[in-house]
N, C-alpha and C. Protein backbone atom coordinates (compact mmCIF):
# COMPACT_ATOMS: atom_id res chain seq x y z
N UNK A 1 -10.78 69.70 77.37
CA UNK A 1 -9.54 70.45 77.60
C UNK A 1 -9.17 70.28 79.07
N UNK A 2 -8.28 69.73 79.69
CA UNK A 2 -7.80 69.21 80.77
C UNK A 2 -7.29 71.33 81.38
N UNK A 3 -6.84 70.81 82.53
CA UNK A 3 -6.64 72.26 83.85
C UNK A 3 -5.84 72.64 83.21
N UNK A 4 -4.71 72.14 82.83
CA UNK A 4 -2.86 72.85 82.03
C UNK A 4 -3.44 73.48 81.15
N UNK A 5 -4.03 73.01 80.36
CA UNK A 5 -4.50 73.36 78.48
C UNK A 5 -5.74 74.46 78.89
N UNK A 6 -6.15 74.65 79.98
CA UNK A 6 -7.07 75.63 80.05
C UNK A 6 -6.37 76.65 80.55
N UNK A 7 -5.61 76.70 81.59
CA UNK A 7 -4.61 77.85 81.97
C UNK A 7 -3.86 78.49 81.26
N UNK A 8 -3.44 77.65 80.04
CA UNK A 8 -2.64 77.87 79.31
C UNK A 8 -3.67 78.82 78.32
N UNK A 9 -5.10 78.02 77.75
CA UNK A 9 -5.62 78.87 76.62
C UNK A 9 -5.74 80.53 77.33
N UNK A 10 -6.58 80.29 78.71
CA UNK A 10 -6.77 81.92 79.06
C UNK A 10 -5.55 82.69 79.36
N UNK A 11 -4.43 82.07 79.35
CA UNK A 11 -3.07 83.09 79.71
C UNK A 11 -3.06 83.67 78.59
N UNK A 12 -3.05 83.21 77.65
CA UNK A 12 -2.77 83.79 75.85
C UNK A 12 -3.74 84.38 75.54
N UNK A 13 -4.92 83.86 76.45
CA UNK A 13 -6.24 85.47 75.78
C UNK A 13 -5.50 86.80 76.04
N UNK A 14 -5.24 86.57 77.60
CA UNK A 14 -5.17 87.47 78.07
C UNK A 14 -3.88 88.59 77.76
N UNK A 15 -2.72 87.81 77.56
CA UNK A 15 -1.53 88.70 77.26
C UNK A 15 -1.94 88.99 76.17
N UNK A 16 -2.98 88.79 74.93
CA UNK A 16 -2.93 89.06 73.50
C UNK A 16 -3.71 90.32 74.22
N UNK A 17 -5.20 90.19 74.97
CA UNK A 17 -5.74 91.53 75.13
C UNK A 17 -4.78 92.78 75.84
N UNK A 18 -3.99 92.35 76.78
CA UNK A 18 -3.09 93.05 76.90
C UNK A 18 -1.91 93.84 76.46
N UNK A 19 -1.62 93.31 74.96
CA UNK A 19 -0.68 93.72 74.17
C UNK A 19 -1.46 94.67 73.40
N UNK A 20 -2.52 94.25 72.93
CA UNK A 20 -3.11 94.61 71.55
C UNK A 20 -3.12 96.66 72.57
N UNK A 21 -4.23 96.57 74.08
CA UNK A 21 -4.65 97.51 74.65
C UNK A 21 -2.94 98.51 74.84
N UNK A 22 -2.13 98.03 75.11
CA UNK A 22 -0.71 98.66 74.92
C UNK A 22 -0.31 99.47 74.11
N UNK A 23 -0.37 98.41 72.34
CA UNK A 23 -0.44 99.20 71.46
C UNK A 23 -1.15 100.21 70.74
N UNK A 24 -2.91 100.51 71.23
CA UNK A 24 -3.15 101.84 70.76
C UNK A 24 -3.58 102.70 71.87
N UNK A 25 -2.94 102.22 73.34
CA UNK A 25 -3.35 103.78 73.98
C UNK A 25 -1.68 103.84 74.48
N UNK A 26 -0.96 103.60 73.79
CA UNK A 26 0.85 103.68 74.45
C UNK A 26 1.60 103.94 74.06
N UNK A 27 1.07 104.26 72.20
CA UNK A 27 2.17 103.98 71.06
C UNK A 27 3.13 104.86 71.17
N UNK A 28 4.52 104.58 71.76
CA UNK A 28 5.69 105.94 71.81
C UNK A 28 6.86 105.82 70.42
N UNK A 29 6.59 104.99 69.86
CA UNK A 29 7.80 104.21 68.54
C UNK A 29 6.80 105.37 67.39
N UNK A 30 7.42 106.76 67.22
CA UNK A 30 6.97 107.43 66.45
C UNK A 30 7.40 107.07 64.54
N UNK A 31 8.16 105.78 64.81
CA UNK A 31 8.38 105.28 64.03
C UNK A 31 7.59 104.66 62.88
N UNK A 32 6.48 104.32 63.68
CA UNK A 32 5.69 103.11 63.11
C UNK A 32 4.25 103.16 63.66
N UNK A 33 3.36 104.12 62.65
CA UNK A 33 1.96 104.50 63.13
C UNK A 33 1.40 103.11 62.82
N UNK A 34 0.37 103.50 64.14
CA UNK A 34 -0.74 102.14 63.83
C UNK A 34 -1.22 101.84 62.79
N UNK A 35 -1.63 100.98 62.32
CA UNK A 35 -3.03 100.62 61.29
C UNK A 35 -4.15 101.97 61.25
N UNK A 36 -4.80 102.18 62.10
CA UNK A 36 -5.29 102.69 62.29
C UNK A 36 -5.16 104.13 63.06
N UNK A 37 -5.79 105.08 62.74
CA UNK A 37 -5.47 106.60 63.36
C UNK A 37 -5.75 106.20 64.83
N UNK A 38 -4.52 106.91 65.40
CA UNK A 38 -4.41 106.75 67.07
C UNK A 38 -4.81 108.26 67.53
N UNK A 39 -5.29 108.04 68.78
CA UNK A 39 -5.99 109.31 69.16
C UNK A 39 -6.05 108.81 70.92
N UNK A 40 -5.41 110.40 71.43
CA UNK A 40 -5.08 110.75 73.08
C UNK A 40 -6.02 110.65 73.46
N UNK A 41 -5.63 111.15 74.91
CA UNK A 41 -7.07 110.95 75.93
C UNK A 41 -7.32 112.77 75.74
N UNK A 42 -8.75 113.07 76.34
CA UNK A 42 -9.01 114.11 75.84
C UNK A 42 -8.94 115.28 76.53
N UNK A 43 -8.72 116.19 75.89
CA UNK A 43 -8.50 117.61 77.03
C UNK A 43 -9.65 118.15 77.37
N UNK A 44 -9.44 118.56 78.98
CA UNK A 44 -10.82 119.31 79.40
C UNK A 44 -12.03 120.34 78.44
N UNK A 45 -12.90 120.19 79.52
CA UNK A 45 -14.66 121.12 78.98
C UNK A 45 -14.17 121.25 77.46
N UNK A 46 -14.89 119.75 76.94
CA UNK A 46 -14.79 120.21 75.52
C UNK A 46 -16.51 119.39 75.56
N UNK A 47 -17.37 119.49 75.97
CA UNK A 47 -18.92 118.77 76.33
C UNK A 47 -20.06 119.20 75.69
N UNK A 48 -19.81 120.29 74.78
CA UNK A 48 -20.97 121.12 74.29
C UNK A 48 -21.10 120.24 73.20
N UNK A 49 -22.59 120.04 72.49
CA UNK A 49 -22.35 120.13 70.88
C UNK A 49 -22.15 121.33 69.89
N UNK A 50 -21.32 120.30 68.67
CA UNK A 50 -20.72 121.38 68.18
C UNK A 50 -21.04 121.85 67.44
N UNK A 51 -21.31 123.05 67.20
CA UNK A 51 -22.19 124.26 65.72
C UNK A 51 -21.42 124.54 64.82
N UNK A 52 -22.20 124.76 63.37
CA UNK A 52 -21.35 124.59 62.45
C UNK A 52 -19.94 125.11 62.50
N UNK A 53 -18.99 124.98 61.91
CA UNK A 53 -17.81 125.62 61.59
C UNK A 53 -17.49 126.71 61.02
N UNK A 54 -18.45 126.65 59.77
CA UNK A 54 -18.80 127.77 58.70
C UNK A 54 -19.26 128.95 59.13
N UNK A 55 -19.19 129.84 60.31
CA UNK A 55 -19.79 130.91 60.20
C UNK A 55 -19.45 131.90 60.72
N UNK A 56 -19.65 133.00 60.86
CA UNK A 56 -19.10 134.20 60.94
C UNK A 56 -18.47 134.14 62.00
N UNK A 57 -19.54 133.84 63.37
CA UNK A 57 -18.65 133.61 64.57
C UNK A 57 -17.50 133.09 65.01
N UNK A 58 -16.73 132.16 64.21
CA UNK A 58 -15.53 131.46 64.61
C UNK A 58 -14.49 132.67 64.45
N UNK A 59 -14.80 134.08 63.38
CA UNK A 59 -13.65 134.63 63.18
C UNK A 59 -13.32 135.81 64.51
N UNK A 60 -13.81 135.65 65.16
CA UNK A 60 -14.00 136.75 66.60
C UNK A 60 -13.24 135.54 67.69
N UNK A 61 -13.16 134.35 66.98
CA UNK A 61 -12.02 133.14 68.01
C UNK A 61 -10.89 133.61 68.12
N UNK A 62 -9.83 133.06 68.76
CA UNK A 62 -8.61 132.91 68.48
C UNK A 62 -7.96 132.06 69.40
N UNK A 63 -6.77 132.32 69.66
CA UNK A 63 -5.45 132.11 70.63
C UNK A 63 -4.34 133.04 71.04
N UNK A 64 -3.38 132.40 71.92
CA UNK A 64 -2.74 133.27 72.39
C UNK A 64 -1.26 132.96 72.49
N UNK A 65 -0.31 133.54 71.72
CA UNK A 65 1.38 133.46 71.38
C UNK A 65 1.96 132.98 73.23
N UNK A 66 3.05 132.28 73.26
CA UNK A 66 3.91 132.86 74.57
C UNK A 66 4.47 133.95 74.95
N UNK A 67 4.19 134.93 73.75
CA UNK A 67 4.63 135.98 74.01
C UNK A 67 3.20 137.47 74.46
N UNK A 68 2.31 136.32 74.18
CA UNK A 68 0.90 137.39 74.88
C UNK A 68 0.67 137.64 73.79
N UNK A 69 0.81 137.83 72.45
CA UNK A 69 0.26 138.25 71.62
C UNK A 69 -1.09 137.17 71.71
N UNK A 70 -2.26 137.79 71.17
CA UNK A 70 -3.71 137.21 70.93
C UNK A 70 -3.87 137.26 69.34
N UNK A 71 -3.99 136.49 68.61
CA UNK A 71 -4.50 136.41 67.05
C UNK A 71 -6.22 135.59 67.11
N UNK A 72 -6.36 136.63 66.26
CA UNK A 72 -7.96 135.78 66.05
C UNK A 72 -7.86 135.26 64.63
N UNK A 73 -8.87 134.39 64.48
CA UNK A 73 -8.96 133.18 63.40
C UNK A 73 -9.07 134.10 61.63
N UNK A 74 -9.65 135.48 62.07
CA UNK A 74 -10.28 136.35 60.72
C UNK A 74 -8.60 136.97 60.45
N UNK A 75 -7.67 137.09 61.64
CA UNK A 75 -6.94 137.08 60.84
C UNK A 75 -5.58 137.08 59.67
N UNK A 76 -6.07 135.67 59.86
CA UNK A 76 -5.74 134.42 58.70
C UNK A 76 -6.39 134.70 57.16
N UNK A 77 -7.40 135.64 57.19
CA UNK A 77 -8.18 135.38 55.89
C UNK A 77 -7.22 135.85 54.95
N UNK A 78 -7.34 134.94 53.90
CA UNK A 78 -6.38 135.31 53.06
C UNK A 78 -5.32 133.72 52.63
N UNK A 79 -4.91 133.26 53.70
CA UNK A 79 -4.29 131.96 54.04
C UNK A 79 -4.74 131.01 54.55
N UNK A 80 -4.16 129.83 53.70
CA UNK A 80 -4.27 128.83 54.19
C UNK A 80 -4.47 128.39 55.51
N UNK A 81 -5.00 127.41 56.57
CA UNK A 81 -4.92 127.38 58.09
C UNK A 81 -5.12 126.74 58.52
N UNK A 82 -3.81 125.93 59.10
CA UNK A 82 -4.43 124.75 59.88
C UNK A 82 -4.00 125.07 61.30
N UNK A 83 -5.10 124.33 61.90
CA UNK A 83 -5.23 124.90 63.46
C UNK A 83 -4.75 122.96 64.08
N UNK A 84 -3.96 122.92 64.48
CA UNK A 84 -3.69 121.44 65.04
C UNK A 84 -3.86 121.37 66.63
N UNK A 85 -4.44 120.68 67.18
CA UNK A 85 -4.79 120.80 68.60
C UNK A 85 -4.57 119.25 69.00
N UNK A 86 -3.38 119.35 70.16
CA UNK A 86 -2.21 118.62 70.48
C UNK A 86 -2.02 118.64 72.01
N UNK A 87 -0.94 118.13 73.02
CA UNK A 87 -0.08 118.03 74.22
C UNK A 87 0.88 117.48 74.27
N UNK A 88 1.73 117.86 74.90
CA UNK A 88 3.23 117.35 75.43
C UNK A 88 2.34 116.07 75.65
N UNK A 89 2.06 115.62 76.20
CA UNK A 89 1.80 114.38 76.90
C UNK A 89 1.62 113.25 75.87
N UNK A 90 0.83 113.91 75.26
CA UNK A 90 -0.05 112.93 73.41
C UNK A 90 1.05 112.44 72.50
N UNK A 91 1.11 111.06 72.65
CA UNK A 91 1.59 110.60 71.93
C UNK A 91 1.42 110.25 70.83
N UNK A 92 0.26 110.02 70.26
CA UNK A 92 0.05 110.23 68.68
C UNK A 92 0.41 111.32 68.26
N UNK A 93 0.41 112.66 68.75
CA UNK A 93 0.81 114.06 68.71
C UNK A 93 2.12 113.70 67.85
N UNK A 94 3.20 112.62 68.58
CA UNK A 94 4.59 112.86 68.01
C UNK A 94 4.02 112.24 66.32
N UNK A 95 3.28 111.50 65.78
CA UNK A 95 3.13 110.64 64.78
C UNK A 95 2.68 112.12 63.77
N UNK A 96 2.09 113.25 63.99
CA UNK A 96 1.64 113.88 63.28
C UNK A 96 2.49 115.13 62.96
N UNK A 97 3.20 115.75 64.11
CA UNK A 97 3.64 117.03 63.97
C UNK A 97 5.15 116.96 63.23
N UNK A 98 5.80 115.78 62.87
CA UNK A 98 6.60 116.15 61.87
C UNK A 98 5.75 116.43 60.36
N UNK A 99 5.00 115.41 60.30
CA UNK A 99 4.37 116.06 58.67
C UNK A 99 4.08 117.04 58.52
N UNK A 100 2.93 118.14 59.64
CA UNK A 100 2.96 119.39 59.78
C UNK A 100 4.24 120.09 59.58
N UNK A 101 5.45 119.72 60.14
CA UNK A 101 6.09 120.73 60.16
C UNK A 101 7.12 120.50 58.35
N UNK A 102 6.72 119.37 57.85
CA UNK A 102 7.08 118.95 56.16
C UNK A 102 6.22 120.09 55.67
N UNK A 103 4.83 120.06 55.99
CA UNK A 103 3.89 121.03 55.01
C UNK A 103 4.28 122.53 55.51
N UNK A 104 4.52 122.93 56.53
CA UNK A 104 4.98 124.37 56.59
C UNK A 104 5.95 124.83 55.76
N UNK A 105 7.48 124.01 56.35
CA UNK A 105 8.10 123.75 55.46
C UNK A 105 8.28 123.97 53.76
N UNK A 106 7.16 123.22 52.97
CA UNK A 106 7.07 123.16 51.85
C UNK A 106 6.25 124.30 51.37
N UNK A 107 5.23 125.08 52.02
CA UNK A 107 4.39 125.61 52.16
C UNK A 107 4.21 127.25 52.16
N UNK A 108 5.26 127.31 53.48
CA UNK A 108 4.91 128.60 53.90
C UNK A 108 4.78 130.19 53.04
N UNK A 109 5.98 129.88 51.73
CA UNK A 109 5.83 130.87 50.75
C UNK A 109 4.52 131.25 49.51
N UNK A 110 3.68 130.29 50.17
CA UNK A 110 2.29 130.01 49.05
C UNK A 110 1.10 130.67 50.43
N UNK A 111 1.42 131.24 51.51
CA UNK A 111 0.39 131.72 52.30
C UNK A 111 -0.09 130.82 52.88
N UNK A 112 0.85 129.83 53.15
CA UNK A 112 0.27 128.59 54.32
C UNK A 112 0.92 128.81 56.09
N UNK A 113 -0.10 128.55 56.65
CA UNK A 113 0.64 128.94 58.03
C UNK A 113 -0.48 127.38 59.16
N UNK A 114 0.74 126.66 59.63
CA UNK A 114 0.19 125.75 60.92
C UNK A 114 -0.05 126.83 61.85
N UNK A 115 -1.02 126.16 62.85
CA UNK A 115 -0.80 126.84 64.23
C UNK A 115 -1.20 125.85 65.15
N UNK A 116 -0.17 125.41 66.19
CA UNK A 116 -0.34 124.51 66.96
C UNK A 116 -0.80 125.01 68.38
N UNK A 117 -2.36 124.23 68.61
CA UNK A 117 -2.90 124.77 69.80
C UNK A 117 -2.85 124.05 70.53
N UNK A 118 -2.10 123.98 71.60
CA UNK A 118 -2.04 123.13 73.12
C UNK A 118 -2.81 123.31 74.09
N UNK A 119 -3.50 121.51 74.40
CA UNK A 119 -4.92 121.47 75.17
C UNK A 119 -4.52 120.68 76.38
N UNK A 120 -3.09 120.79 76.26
CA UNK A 120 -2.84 119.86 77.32
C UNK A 120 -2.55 120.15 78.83
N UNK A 121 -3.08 121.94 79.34
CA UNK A 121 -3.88 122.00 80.31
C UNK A 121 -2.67 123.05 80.82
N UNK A 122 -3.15 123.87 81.95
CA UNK A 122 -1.88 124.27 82.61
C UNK A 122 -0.67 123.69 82.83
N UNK A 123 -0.71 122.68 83.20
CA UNK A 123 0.89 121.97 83.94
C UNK A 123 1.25 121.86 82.87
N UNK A 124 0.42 121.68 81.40
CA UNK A 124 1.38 121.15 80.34
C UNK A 124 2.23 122.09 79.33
N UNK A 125 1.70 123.58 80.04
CA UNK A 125 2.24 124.53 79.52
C UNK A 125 4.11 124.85 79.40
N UNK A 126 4.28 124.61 80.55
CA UNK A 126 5.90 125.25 80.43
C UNK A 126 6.74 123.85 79.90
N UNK A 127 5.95 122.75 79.45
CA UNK A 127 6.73 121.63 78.97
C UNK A 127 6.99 122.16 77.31
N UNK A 128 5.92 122.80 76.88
CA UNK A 128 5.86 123.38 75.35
C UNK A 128 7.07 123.58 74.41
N UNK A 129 7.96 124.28 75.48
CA UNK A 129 9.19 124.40 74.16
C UNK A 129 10.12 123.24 74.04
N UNK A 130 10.22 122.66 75.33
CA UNK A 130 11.40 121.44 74.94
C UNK A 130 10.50 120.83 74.05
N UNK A 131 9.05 120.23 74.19
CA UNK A 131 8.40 119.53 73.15
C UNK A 131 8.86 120.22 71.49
N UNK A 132 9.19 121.58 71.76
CA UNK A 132 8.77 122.24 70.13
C UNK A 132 10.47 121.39 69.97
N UNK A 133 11.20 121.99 70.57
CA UNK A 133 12.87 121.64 70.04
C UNK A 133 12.74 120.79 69.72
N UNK A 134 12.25 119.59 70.70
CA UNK A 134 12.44 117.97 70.58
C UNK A 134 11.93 117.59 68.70
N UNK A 135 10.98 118.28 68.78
CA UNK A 135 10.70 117.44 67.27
C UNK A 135 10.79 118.50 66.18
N UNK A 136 11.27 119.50 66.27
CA UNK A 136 11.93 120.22 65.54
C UNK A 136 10.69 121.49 64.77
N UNK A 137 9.57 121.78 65.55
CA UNK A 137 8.50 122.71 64.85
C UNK A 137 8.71 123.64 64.96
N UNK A 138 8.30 124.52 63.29
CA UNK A 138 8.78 125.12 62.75
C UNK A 138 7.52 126.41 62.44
N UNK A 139 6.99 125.96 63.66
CA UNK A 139 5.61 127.12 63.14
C UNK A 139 4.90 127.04 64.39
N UNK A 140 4.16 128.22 64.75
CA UNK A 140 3.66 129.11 65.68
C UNK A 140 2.83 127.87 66.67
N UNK A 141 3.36 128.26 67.99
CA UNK A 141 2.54 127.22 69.05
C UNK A 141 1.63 128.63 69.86
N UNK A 142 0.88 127.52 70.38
CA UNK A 142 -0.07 129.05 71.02
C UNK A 142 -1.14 127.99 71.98
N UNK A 143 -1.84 129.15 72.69
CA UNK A 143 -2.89 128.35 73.42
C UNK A 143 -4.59 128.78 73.13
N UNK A 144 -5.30 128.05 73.34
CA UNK A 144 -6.54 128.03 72.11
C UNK A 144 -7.44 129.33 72.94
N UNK A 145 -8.49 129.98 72.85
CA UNK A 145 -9.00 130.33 73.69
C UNK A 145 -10.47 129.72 73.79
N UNK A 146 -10.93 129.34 74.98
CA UNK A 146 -11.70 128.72 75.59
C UNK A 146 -13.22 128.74 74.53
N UNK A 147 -13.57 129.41 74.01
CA UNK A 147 -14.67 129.60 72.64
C UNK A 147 -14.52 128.71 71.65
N UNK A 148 -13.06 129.10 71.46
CA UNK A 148 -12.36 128.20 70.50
C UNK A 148 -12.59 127.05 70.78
N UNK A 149 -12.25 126.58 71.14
CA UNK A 149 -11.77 125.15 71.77
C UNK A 149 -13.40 124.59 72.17
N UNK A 150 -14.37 124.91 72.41
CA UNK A 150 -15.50 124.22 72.94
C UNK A 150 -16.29 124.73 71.53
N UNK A 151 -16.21 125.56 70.61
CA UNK A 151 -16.53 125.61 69.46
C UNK A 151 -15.99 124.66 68.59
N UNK A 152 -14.67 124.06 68.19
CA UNK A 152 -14.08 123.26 67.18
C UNK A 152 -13.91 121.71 67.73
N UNK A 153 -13.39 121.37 69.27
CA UNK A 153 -13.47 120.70 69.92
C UNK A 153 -14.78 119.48 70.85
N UNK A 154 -15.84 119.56 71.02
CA UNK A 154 -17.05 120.02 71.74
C UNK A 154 -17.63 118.37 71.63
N UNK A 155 -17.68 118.49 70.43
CA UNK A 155 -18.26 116.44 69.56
C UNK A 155 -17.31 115.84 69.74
N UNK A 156 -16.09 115.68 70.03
CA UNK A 156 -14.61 114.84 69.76
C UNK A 156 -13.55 115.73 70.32
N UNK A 157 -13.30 115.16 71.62
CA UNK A 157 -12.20 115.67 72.49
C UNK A 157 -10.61 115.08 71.77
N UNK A 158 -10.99 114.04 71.74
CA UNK A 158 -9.57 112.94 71.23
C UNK A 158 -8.39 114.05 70.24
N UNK A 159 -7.16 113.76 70.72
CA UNK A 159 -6.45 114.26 70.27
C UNK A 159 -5.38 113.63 69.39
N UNK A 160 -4.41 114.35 68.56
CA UNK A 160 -4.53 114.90 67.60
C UNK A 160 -6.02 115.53 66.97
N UNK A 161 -6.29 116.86 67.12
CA UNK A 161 -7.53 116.86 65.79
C UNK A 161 -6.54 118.23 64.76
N UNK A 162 -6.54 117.65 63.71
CA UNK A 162 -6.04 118.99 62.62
C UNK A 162 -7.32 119.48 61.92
N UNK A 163 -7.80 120.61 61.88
CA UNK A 163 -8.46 121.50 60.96
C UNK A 163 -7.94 122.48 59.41
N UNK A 164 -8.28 121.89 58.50
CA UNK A 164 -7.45 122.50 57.54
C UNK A 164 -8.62 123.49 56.83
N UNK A 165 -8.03 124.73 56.61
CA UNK A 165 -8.95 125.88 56.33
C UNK A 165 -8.53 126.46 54.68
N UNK A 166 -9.74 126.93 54.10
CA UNK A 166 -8.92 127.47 52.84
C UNK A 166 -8.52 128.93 53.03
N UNK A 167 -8.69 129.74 52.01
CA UNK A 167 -8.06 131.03 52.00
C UNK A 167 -9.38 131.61 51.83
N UNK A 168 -11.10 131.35 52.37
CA UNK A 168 -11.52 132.08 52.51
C UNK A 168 -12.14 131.65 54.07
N UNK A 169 -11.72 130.85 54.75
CA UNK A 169 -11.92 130.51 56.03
C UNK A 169 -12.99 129.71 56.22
N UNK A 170 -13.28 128.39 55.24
CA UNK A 170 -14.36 127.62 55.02
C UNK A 170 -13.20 126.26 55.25
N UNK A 171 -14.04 125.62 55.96
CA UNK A 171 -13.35 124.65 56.77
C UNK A 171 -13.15 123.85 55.27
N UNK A 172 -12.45 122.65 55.01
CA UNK A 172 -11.60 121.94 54.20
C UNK A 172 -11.89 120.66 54.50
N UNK A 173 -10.90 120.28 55.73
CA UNK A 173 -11.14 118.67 56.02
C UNK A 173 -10.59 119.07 57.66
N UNK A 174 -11.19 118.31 58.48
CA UNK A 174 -11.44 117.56 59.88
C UNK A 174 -10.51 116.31 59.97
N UNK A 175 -9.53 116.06 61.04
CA UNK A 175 -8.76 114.52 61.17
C UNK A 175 -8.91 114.52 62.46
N UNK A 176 -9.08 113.23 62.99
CA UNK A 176 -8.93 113.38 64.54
C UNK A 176 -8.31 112.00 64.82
N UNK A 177 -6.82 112.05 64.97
CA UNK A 177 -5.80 111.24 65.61
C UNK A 177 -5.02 111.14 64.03
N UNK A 178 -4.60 110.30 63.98
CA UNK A 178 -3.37 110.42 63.04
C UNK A 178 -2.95 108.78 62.59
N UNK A 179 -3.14 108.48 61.10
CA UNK A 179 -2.30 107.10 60.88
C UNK A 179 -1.15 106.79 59.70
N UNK A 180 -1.43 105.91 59.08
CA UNK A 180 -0.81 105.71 57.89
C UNK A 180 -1.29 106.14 56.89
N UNK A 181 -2.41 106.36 56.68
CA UNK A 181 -3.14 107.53 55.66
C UNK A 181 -3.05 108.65 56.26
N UNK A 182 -2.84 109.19 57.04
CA UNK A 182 -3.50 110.28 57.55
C UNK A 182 -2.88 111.82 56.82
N UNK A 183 -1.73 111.55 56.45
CA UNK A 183 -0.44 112.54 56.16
C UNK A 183 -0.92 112.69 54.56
N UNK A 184 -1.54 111.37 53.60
CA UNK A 184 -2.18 111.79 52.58
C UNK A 184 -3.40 112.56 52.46
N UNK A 185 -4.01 112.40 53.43
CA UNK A 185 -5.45 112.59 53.45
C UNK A 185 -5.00 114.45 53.95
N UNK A 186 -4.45 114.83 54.73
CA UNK A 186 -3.46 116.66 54.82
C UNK A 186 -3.28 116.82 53.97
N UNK A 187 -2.54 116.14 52.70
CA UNK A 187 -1.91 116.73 52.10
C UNK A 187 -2.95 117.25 51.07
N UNK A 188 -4.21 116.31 50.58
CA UNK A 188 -4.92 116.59 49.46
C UNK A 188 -5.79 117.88 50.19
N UNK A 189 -5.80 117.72 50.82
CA UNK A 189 -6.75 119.04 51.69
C UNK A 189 -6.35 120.47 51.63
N UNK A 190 -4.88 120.38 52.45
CA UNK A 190 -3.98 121.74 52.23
C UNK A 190 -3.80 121.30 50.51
N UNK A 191 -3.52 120.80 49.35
CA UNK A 191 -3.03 121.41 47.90
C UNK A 191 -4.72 121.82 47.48
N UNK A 192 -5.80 121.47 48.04
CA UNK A 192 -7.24 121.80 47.76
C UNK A 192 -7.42 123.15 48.17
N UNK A 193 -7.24 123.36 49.45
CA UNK A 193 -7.13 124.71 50.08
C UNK A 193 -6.39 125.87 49.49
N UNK A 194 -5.00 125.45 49.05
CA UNK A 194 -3.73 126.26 48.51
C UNK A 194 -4.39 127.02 46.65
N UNK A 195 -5.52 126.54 46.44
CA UNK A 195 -6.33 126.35 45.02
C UNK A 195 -7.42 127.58 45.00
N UNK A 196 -7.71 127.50 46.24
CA UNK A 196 -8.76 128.70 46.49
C UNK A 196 -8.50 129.83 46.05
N UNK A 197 -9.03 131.02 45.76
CA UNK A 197 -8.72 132.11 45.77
C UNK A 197 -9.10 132.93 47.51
N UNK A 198 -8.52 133.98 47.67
CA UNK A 198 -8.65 134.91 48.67
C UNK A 198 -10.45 135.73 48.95
């Protein structure tokens, strides 16, 4: 392979590694999810490992409304619950939170309730509502509280993660980032969940 034909082969490695690295830490075309579930960079002290899900303690968790209200996780019992943990910043975020806001939507009169928890830090706080307008959500944003969040969070920072809960507060299904399956793989979870009794 002569000097041209070699410059030439490593230029094309390189813009291919460069494109490919573009498309899954950049993706803004909420149009057109990857192949594969895309997933943010991750939000702070989430370093612990993580203990089961299942147990009494998660229901003494909660979050906190913009309006100061505090809800804890127990209570939800009764309903459906998905806890989605997201940022203004996260761009896979945009790939997921319209389907969330399809399943509220479709949902909410069967005892289903989203709750979107934002990890995307102080500064990313007062960006929250233009984000909610911008994509049109239709169900409760809030901020996680710190238990929370290093309890559900702790093994896998990466964002998008949705938690889907049944109606007796036994975890369902786990997603962390979001693809072209991903919106099926919610949906069988929440109509699994929606099945439970109270």
């Amino acid at each position: 392979m002569n000097g041209r034909a070699k410059h030439g082969f490593f230029g094309f490695v390189a813009l291919t590694f460069a494109l490919l690295f573009l498309m899954s830490c950049n993706a803004t075309d909420v149009t057109e999810p990857a192949k594969t579930p895309v997933v943010s960079g991750p939000p702070a002290n989430t370093t612990y490992p993580m203990p089961p899900v299942n147990t009494p303690s998660i229901n003494n968790m909660g979050w906190t409304f913009s309006d100061g209200k505090h809800s804890l996780f127990s209570d939800y019992k009764g309903k459906v619950l998905v806890l989605d943990f997201y940022a203004t910043w996260c761009n896979p975020c945009r790939y997921s939170v319209p389907h969330l806001v399809g399943l509220q939507k479709k949902y909410a009169e069967q005892g289903f309730t989203v709750i979107g928890l934002n990890v995307g830090g102080a500064e990313d706080e007062p960006k929250i509502p233009q984000f909610a307008k911008e994509l049109g959500i239709n169900y409760p944003l809030a901020i996680p509280d710190e238990d929370l969040l290093l309890f559900l969070l702790s093994d896998n920072d990466g964002i998008p993660q949705t938690f889907i809960f049944d109606r007796q507060g036994v975890l369902v299904d786990r997603l962390v980032g979001f693809g072209p399956s991903s919106g099926a793989v919610i949906d069988e979870a929440v109509e699994t969940a929606l099945r439970t009794t109270p």
